[in-house]
N, C-alpha and C. Protein backbone atom coordinates (compact mmCIF):
# COMPACT_ATOMS: atom_id res chain seq x y z
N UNK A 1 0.79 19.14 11.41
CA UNK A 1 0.18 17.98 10.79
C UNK A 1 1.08 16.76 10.98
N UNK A 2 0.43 15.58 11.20
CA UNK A 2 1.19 14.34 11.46
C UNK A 2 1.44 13.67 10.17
N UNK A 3 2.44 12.80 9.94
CA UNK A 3 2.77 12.10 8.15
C UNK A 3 2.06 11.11 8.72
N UNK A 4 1.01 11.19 7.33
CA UNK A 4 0.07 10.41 6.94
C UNK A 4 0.54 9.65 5.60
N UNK A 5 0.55 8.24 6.04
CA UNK A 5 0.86 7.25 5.04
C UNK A 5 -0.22 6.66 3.55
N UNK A 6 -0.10 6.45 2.39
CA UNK A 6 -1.34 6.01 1.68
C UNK A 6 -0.73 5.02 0.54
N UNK A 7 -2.07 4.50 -0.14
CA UNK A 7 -1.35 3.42 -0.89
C UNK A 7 -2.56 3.19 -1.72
N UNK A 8 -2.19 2.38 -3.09
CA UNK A 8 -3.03 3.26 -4.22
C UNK A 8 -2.88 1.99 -5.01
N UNK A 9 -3.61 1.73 -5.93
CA UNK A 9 -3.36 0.37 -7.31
C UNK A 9 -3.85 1.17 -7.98
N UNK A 10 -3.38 1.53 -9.18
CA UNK A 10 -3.70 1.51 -10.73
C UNK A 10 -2.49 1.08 -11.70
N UNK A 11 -3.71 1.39 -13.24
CA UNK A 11 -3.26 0.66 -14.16
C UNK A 11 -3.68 1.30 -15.40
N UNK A 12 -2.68 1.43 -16.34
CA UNK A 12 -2.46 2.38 -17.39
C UNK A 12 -2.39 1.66 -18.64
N UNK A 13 -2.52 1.66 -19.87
CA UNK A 13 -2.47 0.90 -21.31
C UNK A 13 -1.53 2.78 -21.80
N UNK A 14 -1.43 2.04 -23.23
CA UNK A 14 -0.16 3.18 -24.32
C UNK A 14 -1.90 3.58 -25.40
N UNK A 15 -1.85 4.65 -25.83
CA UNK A 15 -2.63 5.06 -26.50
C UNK A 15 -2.32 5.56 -27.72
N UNK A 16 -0.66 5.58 -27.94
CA UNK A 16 -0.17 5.81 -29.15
C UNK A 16 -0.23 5.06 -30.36
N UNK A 17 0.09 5.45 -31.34
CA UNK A 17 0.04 4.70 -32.62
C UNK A 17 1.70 3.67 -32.91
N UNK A 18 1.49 2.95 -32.10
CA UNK A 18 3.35 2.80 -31.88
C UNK A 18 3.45 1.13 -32.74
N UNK A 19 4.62 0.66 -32.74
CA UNK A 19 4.37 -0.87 -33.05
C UNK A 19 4.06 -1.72 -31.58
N UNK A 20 4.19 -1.22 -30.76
CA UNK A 20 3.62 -2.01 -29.56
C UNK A 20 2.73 -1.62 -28.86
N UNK A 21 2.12 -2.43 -28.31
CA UNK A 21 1.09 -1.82 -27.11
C UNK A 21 1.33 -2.75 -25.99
N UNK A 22 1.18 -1.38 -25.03
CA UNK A 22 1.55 -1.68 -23.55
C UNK A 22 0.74 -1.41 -22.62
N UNK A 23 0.56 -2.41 -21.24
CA UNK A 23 -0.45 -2.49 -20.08
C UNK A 23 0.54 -2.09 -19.11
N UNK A 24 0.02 -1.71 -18.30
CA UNK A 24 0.80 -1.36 -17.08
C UNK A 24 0.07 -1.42 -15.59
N UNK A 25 0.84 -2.13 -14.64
CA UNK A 25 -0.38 -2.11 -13.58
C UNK A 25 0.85 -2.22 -12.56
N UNK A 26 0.80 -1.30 -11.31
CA UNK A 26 1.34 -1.11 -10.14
C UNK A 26 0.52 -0.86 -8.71
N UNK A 27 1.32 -0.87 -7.98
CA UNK A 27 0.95 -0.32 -6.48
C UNK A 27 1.64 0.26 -6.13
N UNK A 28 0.95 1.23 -5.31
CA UNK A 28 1.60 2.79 -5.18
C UNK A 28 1.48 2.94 -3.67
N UNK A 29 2.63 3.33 -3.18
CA UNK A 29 2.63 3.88 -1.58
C UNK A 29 3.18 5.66 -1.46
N UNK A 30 2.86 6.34 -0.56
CA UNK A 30 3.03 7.80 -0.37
C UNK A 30 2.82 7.88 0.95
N UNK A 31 4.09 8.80 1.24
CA UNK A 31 4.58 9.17 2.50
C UNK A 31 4.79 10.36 2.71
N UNK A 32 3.75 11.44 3.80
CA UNK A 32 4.01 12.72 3.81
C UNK A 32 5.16 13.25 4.38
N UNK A 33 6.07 13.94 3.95
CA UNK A 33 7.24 14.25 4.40
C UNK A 33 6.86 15.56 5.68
N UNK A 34 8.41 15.06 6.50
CA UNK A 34 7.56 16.63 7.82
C UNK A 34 7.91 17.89 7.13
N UNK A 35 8.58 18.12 5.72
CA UNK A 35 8.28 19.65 4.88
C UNK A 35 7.36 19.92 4.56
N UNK A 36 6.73 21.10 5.09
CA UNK A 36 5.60 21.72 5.07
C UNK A 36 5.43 22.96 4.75
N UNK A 37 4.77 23.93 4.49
CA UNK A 37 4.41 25.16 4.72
C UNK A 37 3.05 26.20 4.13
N UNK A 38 2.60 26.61 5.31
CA UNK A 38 1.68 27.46 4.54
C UNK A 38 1.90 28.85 3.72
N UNK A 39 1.24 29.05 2.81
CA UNK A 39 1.60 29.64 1.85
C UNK A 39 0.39 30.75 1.84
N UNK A 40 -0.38 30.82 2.44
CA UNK A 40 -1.61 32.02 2.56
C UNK A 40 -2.57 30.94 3.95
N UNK A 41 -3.82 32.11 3.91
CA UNK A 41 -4.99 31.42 4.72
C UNK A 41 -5.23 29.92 4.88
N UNK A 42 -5.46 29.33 3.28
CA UNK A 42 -5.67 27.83 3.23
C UNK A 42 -4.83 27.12 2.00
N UNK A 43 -3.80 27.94 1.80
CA UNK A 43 -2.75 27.16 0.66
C UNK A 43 -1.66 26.40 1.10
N UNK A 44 -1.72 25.45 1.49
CA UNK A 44 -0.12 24.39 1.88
C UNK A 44 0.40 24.40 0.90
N UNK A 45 2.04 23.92 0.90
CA UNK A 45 3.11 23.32 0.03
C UNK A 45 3.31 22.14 1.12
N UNK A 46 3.71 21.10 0.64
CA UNK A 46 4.19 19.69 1.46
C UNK A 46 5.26 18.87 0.70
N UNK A 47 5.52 18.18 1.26
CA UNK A 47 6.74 16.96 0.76
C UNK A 47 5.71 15.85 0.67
N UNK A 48 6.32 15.21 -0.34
CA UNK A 48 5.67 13.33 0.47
C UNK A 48 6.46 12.88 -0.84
N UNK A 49 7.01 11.60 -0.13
CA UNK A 49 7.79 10.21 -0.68
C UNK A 49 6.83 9.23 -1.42
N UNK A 50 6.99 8.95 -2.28
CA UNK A 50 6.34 7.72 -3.26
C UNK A 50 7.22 6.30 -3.44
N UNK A 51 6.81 5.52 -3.48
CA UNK A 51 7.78 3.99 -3.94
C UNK A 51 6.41 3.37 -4.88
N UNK A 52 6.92 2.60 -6.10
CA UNK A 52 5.77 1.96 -6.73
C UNK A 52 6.38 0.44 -6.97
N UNK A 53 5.69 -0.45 -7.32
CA UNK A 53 6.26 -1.58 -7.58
C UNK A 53 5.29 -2.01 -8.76
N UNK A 54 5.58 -2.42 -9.89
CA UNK A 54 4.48 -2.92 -10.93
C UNK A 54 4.83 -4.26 -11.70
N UNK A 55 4.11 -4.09 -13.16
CA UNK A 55 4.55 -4.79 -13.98
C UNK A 55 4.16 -4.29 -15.29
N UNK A 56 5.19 -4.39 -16.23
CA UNK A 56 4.88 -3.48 -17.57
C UNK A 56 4.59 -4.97 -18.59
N UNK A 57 3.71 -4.58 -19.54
CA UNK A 57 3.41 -6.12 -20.72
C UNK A 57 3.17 -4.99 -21.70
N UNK A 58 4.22 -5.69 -22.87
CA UNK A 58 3.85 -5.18 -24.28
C UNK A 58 4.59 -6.17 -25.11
N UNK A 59 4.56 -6.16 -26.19
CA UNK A 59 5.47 -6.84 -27.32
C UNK A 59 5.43 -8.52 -26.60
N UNK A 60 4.35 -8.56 -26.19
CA UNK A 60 4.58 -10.21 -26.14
C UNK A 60 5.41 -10.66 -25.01
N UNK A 61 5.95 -9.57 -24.22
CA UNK A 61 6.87 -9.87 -23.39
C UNK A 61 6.34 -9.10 -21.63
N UNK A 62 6.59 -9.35 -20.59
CA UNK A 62 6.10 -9.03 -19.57
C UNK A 62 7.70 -8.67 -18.83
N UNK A 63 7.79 -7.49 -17.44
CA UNK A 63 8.43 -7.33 -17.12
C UNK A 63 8.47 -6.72 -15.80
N UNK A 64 8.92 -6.58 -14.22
CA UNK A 64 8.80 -6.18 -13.27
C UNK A 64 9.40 -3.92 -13.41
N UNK A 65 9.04 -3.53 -12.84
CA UNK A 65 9.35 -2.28 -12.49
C UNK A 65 9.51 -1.62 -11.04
N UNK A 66 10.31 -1.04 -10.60
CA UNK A 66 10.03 0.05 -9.39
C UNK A 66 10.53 1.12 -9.42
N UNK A 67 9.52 1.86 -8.77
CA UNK A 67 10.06 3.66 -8.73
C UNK A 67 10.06 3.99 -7.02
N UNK A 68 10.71 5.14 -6.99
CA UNK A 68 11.00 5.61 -5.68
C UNK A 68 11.27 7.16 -6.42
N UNK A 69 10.21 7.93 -5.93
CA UNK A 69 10.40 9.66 -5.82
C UNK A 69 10.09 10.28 -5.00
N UNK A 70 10.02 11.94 -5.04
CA UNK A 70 9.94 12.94 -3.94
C UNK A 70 8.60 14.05 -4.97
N UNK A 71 7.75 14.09 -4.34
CA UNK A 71 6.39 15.06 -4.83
C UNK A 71 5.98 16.40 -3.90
N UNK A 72 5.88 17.50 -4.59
CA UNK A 72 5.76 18.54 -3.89
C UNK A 72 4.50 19.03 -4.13
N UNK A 73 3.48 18.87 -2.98
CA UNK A 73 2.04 18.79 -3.22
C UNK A 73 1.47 20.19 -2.58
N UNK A 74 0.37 20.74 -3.57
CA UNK A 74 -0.35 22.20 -3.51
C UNK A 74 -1.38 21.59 -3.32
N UNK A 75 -1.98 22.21 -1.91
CA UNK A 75 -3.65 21.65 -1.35
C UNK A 75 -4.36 22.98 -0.44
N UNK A 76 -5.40 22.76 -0.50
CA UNK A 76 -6.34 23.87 0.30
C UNK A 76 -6.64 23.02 1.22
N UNK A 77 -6.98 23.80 2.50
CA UNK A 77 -7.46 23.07 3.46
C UNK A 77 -9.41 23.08 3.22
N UNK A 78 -9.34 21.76 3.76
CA UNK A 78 -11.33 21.46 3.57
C UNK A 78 -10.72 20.80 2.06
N UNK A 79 -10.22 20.56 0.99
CA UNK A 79 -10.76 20.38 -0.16
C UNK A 79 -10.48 18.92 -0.17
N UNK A 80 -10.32 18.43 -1.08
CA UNK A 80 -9.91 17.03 -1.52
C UNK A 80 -9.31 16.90 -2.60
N UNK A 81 -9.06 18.29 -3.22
CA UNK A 81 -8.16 18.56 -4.32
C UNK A 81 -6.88 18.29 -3.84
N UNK A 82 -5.86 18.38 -4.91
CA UNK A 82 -4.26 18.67 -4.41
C UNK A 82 -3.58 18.69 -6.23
N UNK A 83 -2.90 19.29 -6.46
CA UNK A 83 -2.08 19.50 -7.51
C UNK A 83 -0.69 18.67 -6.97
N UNK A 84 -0.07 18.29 -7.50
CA UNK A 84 1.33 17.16 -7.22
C UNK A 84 2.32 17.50 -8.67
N UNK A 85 3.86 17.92 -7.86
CA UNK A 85 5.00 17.94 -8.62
C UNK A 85 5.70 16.88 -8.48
N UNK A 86 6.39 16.04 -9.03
CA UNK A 86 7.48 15.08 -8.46
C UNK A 86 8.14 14.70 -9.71
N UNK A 87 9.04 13.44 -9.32
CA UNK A 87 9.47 12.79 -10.49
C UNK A 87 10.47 11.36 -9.66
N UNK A 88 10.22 10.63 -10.15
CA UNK A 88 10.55 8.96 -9.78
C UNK A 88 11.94 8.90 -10.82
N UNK A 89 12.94 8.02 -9.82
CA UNK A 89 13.99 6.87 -10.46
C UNK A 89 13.07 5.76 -10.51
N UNK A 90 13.30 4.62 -12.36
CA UNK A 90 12.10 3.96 -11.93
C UNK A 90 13.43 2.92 -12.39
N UNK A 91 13.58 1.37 -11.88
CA UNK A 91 14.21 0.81 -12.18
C UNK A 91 13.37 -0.76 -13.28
N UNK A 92 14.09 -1.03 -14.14
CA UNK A 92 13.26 -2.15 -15.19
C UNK A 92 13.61 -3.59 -14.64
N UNK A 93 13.03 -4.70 -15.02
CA UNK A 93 14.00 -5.73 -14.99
C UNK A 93 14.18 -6.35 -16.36
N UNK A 94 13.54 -5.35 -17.64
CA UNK A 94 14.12 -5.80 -18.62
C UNK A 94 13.65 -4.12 -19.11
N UNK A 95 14.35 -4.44 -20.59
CA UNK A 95 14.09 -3.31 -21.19
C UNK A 95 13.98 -3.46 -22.62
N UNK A 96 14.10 -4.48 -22.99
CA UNK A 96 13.45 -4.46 -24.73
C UNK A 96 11.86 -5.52 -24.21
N UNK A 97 11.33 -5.08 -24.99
CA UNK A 97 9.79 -5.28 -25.05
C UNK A 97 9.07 -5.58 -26.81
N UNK A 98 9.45 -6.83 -27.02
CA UNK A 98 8.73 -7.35 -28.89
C UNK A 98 10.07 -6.11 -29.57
N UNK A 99 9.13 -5.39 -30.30
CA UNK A 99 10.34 -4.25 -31.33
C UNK A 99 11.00 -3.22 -30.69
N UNK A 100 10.18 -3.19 -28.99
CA UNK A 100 10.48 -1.52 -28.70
C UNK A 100 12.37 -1.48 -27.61
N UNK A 101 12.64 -0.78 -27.79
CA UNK A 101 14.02 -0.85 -26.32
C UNK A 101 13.91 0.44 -25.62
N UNK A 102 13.50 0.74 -24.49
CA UNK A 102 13.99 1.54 -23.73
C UNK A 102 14.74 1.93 -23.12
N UNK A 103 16.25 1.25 -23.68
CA UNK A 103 17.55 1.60 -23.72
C UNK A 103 18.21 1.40 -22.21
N UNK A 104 18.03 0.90 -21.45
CA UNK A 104 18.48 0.15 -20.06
C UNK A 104 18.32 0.04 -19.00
N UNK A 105 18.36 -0.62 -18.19
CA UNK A 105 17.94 -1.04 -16.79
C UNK A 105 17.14 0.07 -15.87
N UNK A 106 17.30 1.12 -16.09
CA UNK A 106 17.15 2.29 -15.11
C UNK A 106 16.56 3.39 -16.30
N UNK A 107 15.67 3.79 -15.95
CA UNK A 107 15.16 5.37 -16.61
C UNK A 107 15.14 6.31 -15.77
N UNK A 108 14.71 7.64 -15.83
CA UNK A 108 14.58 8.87 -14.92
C UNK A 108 13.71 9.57 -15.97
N UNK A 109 11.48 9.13 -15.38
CA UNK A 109 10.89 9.46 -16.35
C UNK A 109 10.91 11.27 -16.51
N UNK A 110 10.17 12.31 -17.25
CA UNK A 110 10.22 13.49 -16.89
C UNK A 110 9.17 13.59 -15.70
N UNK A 111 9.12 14.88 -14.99
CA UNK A 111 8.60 15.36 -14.20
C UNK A 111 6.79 15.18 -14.64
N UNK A 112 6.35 14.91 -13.50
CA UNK A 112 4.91 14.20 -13.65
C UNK A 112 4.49 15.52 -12.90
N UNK A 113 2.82 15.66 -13.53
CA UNK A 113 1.85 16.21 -12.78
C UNK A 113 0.51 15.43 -13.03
């Protein structure tokens, strides 16, 4: 298989009961890595690279973000499904937001699916 490049916009709000509420809106790029392997008849494992660039708004205050991670993706061949492991360094350009602090420049969120 050849690395196939992709690129993505969404945008997320906080649904918690918190003192702030937060919007979130990025663009997303993904890069299939040449780690590969089949795992039965039609089960792959793969690599692929992510970079995001956004902007986080809550507390009255607005702020830039970027992430850069590594995702280890479970797909059947024919489907359009895929299950995705990874996890992003995401960097802030601020980090207090109205009441909230997310305690500094750089996070390392947990592991996403």
């Amino acid at each position: 298989m050849t690395p196939i490049g992709r690129s993505a916009s969404r945008r997320g709000w906080s649904f918690a009961n918190r003192d702030e509420s937060f919007t979130q809106a990025d663009l997303l790029a993904a890069y299939r890595l040449p780690w590969q392997w089949q795992l039965g008849d039609s089960l792959n494992l793969g690599t692929r690279g992510t970079a995001a660039g956004g902007v986080l708004d809550g507390g009255g205050d607005t702020g830039l973000l970027s992430s850069i991670g590594l995702e280890l993706v479970f797909d059947l061949d024919e489907s359009p499904l895929e299950i995705r492991f990874g996890g992003q360094g995401t960097m802030m350009s601020r980090y207090e937001y109205g009441d909230e602090d997310f305690g500094g420049l750089s996070s390392l969120p947990p592991i996403s699916v």
